[in-house]
C-alpha atoms as a PDB file:
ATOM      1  CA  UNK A   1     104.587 -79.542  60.054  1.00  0.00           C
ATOM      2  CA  UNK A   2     103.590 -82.379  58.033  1.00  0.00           C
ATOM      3  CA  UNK A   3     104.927 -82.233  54.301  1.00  0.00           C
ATOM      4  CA  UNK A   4     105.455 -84.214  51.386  1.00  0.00           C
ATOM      5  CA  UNK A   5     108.431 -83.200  49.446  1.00  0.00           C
ATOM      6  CA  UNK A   6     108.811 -84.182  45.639  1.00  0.00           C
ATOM      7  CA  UNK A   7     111.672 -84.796  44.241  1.00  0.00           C
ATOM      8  CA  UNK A   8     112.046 -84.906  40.261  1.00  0.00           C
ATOM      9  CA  UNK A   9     113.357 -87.720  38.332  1.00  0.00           C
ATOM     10  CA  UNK A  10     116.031 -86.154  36.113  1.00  0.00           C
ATOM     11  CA  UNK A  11     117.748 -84.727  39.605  1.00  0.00           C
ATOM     12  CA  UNK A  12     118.751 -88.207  40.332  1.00  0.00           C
ATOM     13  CA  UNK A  13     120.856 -89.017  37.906  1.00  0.00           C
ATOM     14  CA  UNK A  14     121.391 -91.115  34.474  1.00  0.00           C
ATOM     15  CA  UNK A  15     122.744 -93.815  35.897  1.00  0.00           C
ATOM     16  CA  UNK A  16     122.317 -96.436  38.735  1.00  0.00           C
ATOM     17  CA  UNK A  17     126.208 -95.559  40.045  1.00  0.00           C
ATOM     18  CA  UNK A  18     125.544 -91.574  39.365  1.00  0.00           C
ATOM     19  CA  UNK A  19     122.208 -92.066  41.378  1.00  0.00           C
ATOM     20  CA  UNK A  20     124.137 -93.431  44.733  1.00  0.00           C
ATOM     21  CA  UNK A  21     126.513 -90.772  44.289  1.00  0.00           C
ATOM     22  CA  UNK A  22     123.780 -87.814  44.138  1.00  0.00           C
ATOM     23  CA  UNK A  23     121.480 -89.216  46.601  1.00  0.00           C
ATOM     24  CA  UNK A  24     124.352 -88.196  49.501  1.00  0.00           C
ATOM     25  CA  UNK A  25     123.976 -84.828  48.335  1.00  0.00           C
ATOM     26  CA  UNK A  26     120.199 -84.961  48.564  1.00  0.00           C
ATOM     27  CA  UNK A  27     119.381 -86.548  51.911  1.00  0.00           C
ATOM     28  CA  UNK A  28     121.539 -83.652  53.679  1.00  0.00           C
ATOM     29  CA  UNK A  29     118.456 -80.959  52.791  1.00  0.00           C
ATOM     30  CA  UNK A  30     115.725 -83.459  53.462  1.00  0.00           C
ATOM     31  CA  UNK A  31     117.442 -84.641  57.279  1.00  0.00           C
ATOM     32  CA  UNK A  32     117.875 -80.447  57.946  1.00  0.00           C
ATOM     33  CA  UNK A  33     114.056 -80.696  57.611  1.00  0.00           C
ATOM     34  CA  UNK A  34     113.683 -83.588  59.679  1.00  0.00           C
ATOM     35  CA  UNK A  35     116.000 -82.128  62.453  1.00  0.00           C
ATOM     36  CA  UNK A  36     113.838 -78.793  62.109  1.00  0.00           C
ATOM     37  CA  UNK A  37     111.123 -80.947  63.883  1.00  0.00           C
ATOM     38  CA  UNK A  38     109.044 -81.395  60.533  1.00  0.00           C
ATOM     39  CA  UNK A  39     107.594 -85.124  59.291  1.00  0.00           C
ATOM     40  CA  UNK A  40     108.794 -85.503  56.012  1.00  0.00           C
ATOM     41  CA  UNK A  41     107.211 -88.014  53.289  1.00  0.00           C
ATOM     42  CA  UNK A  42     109.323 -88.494  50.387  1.00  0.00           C
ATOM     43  CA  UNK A  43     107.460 -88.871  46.691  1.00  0.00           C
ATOM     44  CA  UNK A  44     110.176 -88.545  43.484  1.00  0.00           C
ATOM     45  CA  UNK A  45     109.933 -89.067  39.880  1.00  0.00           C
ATOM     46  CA  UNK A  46     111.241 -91.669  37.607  1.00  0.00           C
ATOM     47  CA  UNK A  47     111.184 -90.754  34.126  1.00  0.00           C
ATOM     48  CA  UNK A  48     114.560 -90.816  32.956  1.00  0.00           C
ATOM     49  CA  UNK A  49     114.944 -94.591  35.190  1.00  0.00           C
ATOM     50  CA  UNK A  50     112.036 -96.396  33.940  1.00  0.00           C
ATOM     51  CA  UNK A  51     112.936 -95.175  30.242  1.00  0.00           C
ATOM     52  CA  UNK A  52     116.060 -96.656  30.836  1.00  0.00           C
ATOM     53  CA  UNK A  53     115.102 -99.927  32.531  1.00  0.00           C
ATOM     54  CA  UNK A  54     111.967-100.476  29.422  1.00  0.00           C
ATOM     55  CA  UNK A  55     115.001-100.188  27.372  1.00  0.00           C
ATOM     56  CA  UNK A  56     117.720-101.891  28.782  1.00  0.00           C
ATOM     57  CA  UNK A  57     114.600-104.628  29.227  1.00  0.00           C
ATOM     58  CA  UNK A  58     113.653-104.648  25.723  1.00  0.00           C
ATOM     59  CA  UNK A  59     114.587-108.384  24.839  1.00  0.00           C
ATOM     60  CA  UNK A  60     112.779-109.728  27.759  1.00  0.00           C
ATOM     61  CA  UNK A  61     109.363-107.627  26.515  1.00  0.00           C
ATOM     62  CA  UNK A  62     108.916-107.237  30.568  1.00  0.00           C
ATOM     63  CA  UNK A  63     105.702-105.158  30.954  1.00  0.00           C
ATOM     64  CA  UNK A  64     106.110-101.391  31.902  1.00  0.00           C
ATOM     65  CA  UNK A  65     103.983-101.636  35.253  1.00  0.00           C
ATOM     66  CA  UNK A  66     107.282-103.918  36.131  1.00  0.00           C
ATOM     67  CA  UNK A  67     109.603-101.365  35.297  1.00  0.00           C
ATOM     68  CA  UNK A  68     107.965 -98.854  37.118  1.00  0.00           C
ATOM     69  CA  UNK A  69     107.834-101.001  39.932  1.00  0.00           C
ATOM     70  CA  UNK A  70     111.647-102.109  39.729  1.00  0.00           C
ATOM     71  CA  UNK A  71     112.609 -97.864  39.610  1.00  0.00           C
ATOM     72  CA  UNK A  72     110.720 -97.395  42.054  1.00  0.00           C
ATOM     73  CA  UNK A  73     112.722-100.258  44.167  1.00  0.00           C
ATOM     74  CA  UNK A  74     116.305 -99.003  43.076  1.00  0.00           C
ATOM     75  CA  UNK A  75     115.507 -95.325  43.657  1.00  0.00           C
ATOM     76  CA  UNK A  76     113.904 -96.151  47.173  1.00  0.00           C
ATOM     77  CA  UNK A  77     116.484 -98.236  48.191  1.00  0.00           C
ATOM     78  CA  UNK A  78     119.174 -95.277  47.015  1.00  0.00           C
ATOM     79  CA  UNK A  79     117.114 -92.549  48.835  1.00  0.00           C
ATOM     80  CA  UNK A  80     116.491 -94.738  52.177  1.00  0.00           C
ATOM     81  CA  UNK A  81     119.950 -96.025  52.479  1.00  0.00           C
ATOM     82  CA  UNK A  82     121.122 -92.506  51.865  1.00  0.00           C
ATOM     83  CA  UNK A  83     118.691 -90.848  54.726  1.00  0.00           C
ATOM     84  CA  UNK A  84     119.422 -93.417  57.137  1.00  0.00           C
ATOM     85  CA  UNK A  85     123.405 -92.534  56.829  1.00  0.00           C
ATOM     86  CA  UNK A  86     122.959 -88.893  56.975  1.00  0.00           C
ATOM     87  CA  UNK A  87     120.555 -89.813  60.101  1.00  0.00           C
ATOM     88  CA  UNK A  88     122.924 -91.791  62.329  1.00  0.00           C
ATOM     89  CA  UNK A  89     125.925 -89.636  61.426  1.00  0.00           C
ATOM     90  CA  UNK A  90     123.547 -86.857  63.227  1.00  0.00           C
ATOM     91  CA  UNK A  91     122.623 -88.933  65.830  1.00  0.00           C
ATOM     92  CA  UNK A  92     119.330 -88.536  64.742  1.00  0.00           C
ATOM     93  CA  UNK A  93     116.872 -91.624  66.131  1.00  0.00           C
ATOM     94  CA  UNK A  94     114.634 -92.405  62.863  1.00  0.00           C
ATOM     95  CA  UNK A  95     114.200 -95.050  60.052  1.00  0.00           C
ATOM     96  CA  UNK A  96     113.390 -94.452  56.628  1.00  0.00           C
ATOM     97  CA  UNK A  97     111.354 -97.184  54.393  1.00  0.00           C
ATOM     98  CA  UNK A  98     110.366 -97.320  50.994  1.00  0.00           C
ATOM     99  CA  UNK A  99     106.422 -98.375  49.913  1.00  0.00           C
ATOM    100  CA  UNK A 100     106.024 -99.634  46.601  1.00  0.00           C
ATOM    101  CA  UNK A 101     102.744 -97.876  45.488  1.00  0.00           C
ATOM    102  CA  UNK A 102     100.102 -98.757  43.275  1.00  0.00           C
ATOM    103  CA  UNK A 103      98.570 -95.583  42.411  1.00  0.00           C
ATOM    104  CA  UNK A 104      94.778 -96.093  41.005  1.00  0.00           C
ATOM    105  CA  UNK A 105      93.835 -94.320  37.670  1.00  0.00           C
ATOM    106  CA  UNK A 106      90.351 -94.183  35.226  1.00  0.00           C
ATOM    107  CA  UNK A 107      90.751 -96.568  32.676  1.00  0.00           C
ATOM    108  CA  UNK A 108      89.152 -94.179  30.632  1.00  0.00           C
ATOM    109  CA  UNK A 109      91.294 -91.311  31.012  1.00  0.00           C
ATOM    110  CA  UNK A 110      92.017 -89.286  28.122  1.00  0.00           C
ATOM    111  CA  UNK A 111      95.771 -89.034  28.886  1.00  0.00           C
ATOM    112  CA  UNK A 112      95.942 -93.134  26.876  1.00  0.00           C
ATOM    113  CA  UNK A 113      95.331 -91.621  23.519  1.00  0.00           C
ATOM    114  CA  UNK A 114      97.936 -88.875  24.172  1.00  0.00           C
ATOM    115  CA  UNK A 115     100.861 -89.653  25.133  1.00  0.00           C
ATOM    116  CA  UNK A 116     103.023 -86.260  27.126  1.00  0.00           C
ATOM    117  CA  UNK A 117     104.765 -88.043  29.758  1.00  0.00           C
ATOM    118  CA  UNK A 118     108.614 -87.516  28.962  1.00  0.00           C
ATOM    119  CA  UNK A 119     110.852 -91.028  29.939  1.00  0.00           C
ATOM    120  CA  UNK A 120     114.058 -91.936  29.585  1.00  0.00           C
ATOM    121  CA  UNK A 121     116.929 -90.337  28.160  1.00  0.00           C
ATOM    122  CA  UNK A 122     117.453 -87.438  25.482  1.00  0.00           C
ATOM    123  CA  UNK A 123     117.804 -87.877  21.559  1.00  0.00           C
ATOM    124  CA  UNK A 124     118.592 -85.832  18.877  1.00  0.00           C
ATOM    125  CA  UNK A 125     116.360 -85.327  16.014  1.00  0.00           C
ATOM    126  CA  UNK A 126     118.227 -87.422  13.637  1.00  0.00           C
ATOM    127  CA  UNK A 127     117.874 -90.179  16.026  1.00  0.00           C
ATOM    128  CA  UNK A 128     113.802 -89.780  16.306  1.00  0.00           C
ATOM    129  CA  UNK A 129     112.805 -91.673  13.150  1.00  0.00           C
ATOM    130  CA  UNK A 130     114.775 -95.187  14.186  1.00  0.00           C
ATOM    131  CA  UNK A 131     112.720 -94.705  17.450  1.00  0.00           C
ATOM    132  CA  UNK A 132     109.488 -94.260  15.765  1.00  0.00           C
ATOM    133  CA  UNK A 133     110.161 -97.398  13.550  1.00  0.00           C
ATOM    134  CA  UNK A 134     110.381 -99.236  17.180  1.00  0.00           C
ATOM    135  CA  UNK A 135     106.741 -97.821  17.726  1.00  0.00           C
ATOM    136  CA  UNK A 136     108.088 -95.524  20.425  1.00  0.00           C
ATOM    137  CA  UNK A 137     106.208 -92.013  20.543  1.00  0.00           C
ATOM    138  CA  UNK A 138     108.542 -89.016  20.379  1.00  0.00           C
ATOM    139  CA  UNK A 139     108.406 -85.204  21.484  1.00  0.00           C
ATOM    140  CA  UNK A 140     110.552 -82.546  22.188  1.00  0.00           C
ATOM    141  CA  UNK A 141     111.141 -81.679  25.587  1.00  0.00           C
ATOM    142  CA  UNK A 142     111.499 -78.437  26.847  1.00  0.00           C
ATOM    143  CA  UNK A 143     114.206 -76.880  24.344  1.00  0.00           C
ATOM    144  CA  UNK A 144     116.362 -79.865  25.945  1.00  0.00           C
ATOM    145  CA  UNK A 145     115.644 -82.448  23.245  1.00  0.00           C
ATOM    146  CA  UNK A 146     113.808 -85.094  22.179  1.00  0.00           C
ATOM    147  CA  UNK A 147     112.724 -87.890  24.085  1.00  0.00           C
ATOM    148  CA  UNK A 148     110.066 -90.791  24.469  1.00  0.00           C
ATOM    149  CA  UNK A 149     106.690 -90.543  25.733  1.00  0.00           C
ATOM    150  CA  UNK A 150     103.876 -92.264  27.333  1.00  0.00           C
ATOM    151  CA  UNK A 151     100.737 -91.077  28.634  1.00  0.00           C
ATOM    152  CA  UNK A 152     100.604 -89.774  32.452  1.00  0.00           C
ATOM    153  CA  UNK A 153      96.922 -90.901  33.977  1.00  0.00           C
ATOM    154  CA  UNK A 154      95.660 -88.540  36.812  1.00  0.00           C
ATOM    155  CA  UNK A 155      95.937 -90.261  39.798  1.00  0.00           C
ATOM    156  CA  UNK A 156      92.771 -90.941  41.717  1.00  0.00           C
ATOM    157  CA  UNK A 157      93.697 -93.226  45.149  1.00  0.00           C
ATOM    158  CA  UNK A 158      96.542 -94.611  46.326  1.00  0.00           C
ATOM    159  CA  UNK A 159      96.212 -98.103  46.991  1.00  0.00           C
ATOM    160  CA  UNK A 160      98.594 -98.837  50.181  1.00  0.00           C
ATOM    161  CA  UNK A 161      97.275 -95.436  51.739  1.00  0.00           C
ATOM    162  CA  UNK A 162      96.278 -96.722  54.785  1.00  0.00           C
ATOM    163  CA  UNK A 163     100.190 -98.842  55.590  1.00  0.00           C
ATOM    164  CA  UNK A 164     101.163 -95.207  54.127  1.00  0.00           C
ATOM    165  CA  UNK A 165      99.855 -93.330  56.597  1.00  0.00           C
ATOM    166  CA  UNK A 166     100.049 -95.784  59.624  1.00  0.00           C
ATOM    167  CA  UNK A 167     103.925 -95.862  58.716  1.00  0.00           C
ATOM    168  CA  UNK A 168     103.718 -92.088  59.025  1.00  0.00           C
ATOM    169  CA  UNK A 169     101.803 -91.534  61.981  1.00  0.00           C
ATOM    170  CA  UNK A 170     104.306 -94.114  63.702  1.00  0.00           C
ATOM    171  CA  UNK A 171     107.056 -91.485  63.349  1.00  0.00           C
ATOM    172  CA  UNK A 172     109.259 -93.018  60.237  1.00  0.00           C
ATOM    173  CA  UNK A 173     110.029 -91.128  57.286  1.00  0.00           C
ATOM    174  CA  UNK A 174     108.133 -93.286  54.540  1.00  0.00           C
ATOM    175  CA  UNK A 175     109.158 -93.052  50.507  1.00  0.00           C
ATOM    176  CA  UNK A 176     105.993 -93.632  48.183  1.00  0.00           C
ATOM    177  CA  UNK A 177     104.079 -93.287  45.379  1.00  0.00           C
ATOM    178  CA  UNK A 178     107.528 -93.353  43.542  1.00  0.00           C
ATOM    179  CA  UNK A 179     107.745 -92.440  39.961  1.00  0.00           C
ATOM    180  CA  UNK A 180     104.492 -90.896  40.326  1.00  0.00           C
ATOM    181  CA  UNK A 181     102.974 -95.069  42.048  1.00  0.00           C
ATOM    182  CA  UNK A 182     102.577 -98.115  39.691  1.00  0.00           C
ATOM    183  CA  UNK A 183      99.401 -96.854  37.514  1.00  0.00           C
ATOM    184  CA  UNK A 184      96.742-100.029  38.037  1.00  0.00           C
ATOM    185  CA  UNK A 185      93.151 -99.630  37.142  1.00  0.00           C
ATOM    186  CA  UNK A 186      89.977-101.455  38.279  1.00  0.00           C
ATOM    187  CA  UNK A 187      88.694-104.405  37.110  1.00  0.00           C
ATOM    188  CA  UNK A 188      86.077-105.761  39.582  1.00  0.00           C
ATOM    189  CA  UNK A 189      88.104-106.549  43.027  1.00  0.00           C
ATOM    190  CA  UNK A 190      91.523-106.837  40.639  1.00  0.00           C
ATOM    191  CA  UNK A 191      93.831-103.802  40.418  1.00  0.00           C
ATOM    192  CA  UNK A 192      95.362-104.376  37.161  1.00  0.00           C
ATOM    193  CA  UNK A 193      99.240-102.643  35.852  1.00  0.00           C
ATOM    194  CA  UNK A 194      98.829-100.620  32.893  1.00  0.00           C
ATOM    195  CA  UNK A 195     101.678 -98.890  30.922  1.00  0.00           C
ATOM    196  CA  UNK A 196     101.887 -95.181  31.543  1.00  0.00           C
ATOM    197  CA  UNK A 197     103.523 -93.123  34.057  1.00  0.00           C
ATOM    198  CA  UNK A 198     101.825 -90.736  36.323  1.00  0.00           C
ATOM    199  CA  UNK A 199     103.041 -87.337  36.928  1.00  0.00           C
ATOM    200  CA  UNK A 200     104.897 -87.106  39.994  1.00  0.00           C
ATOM    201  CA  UNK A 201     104.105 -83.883  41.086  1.00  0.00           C
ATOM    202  CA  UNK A 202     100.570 -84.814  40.958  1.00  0.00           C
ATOM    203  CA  UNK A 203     100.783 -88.213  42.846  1.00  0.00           C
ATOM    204  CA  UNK A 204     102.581 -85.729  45.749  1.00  0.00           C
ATOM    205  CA  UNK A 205      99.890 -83.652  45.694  1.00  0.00           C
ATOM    206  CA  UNK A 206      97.107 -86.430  45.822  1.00  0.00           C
ATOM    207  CA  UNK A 207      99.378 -88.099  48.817  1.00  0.00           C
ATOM    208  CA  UNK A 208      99.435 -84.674  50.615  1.00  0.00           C
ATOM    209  CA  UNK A 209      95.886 -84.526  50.595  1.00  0.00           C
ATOM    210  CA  UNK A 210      95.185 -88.061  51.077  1.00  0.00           C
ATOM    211  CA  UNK A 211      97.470 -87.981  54.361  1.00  0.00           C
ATOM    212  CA  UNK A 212      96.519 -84.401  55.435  1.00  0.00           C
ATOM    213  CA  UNK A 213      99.789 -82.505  55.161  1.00  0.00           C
ATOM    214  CA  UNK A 214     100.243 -79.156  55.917  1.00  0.00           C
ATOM    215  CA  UNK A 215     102.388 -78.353  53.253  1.00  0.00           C
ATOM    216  CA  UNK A 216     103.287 -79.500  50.008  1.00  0.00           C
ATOM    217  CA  UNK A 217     107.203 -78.781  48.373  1.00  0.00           C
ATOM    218  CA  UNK A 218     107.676 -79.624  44.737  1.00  0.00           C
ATOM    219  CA  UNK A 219     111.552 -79.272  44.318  1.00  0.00           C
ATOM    220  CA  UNK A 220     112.969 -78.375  40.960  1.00  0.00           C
ATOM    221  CA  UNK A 221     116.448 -76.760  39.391  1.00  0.00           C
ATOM    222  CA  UNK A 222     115.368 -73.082  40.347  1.00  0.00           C
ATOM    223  CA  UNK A 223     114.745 -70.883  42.931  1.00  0.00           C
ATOM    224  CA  UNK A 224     111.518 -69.484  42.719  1.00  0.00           C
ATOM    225  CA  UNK A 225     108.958 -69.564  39.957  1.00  0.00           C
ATOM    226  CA  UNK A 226     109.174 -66.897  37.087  1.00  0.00           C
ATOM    227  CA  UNK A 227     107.052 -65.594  34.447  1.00  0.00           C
ATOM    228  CA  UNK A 228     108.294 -64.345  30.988  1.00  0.00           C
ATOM    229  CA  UNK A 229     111.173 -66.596  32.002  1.00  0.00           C
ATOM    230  CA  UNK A 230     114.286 -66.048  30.131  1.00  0.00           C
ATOM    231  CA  UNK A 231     113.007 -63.013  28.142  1.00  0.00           C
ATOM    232  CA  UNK A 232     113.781 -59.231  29.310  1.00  0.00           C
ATOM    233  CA  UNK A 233     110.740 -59.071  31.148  1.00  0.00           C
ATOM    234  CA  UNK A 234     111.195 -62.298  33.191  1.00  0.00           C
ATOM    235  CA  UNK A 235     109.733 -61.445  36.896  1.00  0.00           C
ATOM    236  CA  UNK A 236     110.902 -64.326  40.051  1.00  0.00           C
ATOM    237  CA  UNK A 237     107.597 -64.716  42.250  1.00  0.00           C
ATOM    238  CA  UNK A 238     107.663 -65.167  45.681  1.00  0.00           C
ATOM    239  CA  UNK A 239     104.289 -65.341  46.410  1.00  0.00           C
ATOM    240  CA  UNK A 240     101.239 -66.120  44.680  1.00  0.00           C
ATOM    241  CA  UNK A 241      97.513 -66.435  45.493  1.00  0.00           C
ATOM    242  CA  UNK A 242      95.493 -69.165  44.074  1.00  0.00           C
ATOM    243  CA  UNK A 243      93.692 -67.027  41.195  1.00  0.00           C
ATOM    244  CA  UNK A 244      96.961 -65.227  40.288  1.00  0.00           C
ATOM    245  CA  UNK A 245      98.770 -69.006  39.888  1.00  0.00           C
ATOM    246  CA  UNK A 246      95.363 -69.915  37.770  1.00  0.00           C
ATOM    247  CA  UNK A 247      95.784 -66.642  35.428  1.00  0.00           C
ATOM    248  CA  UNK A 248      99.592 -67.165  34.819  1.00  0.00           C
ATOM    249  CA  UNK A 249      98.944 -71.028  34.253  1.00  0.00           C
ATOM    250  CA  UNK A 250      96.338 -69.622  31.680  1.00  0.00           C
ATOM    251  CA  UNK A 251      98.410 -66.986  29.907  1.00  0.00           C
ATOM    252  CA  UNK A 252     100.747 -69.694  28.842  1.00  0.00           C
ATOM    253  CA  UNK A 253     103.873 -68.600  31.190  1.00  0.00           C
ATOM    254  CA  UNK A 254     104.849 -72.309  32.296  1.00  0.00           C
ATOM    255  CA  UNK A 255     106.128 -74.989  30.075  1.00  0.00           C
ATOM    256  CA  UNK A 256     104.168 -77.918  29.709  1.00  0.00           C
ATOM    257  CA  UNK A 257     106.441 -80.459  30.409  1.00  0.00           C
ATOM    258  CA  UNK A 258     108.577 -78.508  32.687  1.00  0.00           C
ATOM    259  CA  UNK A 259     106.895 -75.876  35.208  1.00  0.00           C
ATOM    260  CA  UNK A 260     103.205 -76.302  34.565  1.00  0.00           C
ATOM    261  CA  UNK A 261     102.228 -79.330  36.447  1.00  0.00           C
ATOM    262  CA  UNK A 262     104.245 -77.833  39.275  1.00  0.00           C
ATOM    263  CA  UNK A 263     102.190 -75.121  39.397  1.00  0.00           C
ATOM    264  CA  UNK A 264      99.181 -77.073  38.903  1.00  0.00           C
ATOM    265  CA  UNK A 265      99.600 -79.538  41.318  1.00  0.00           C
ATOM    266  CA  UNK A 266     100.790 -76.953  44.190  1.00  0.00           C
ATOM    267  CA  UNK A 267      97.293 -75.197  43.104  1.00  0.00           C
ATOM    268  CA  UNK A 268      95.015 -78.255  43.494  1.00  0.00           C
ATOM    269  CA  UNK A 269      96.609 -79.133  47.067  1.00  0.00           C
ATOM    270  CA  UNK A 270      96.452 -75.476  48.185  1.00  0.00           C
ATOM    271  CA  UNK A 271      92.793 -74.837  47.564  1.00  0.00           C
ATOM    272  CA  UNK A 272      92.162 -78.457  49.393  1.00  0.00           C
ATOM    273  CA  UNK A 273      92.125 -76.136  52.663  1.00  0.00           C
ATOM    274  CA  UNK A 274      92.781 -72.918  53.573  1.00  0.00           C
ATOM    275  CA  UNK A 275      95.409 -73.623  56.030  1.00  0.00           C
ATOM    276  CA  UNK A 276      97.593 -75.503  53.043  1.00  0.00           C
ATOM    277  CA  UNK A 277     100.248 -74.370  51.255  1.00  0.00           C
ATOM    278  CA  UNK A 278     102.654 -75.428  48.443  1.00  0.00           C
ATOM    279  CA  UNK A 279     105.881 -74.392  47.647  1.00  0.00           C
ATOM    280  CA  UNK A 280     108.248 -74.817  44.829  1.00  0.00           C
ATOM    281  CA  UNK A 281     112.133 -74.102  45.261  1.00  0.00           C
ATOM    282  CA  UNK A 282     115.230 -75.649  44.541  1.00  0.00           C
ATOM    283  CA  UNK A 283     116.508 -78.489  47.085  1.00  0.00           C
ATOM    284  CA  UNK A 284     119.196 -76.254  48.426  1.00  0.00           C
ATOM    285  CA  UNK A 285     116.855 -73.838  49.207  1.00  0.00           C
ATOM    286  CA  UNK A 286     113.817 -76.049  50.766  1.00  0.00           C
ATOM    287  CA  UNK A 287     114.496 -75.375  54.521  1.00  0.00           C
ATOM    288  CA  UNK A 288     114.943 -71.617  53.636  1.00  0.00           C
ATOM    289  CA  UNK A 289     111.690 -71.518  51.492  1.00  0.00           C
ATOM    290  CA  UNK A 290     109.602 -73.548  54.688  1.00  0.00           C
ATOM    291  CA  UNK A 291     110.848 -69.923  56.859  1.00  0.00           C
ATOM    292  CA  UNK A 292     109.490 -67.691  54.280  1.00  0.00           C
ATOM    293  CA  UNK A 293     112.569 -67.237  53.223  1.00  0.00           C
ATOM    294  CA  UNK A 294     112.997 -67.732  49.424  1.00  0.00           C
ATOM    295  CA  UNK A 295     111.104 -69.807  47.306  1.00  0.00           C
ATOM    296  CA  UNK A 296     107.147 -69.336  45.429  1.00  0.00           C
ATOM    297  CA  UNK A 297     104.248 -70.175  47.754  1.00  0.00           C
ATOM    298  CA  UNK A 298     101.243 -70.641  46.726  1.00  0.00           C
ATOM    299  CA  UNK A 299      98.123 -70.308  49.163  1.00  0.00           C
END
């Protein structure tokens, strides 16, 4: 099968050394897939790196398209190196390459005059108000703390699809649309950078469609998916139909900056065609949940 496999941002690491160390760890699942047979595209997210590099940054005022473009260099080059080790010690014959993606969004979107993309790292709340006096806007996340955000554009069409896809047809296993793609929007024949950062799981999904995947795996921390999570009545899911994701999504049962746009990304690449499918499980458990094994799939 074809599939694009997302990878989130805060799995990666809070640092560039921590990063190289994890990325071992993470190429072993992703080359099990490969030696399965499948063709696996790589997308991952960013938000704790280009929080950090905007920050570290911060004297140089370097733009944030540049930031996004520099995590997605340092994250690529982690991921490929790591992929191409784990290939050769199995003797397996493929190369890995990273893309960096512009990723085209509606200057008009309503996601620039509200901010919900989390970046960066964590804060307390008596550390909030000396980032507000920098201008910074700041939310909590998840019950996890507080941290930075800035708005996530829905992405419409990936700029380098067709080298994307030619890469991938070729046989190589291709990283891209990291940290969600650069976010650029029209202006006449000029694809401009604009500061934001685009929701990874959605970029995944919009590559899986764009490059006609058969399947779509959004990896996260858990399992399987849940409803009433952590309360009494909390119910894993292993399977869910298109209208039963919708109703849960509506009830309120995912966390907005946490399971949600999982859910609705998997959703808007499953109903793309009725012989798609997404799944969401942990990493550990992705060649397990592509058997039917474990994991939420959503069809």
């Amino acid at each position: 099968m074809r599939i694009v496999v997302a990878l989130g941002g805060n799995a990666l690491g809070n640092t560039a050394q921590e990063q190289l160390s994890l990325v071992k760890d993470t190429a072993k699942p992703l080359v099990d897939l490969i030696e399965e047979g499948h063709q696996v595209v790589i997308v991952h997210g960013n938000g704790p790196q280009v929080g950090m590099i905007n920050l570290a940054m911060e004297s140089t005022n370097m733009p944030f398209p540049e930031c996004g473009a520099m995590s997605q260099g340092y994250i690529g080059f982690h991921l490929q190196n790591a992929l191409q080790n784990e290939l050769k010690s199995r003797g397996v014959n493929k190369s890995a390459a990273t893309i960096v993606t512009q990723v085209i969004v509606d200057k008009d979107d309503q996601a620039f005059s509200n901010p919900t993309k989390p970046i960066g790292k964590f804060y307390t709340a008596a550390e909030v108000p000396s980032l507000e006096t920098k201008g910074f806007i700041v939310k909590e996340d998840a019950g996890r703390g507080y941290r930075r955000v800035v708005a996530s554009p829905f992405p419409i069409e990936i700029s380098e699809k067709s080298i994307v896809t030619s890469l991938i047809d070729a046989g190589n296993i291709v990283i891209t649309c990291g940290g969600g793609g650069i976010p650029v929007i029209k202006e006449g024949n000029d694809l401009i950078g604009v500061p934001a950062v685009i929701d990874k799981d959605n970029a995944a999904m919009l590559l899986a469609k764009t490059i006609k995947a058969d399947y779509l795996v959004i990896l996260t921390a858990v399992e399987k998916v849940a409803i009433n999570f952590g309360t009494a009545d909390e119910k894993w899911l292993s399977e869910l139909t298109i209208d039963q994701a919708k109703k849960y999504c509506a009830e309120g049962h995912f966390a907005p900056g946490s399971m949600l746009p999982k859910v609705e990304a998997c959703i808007m690449f499953a109903e793309s065609s009725n012989e798609r499918k997404s799944l969401i499980t942990s990493l550990e458990k992705a060649k397990e949940g592509l058997k039917g094994l474990t994991g939420t799939v959503i069809k």
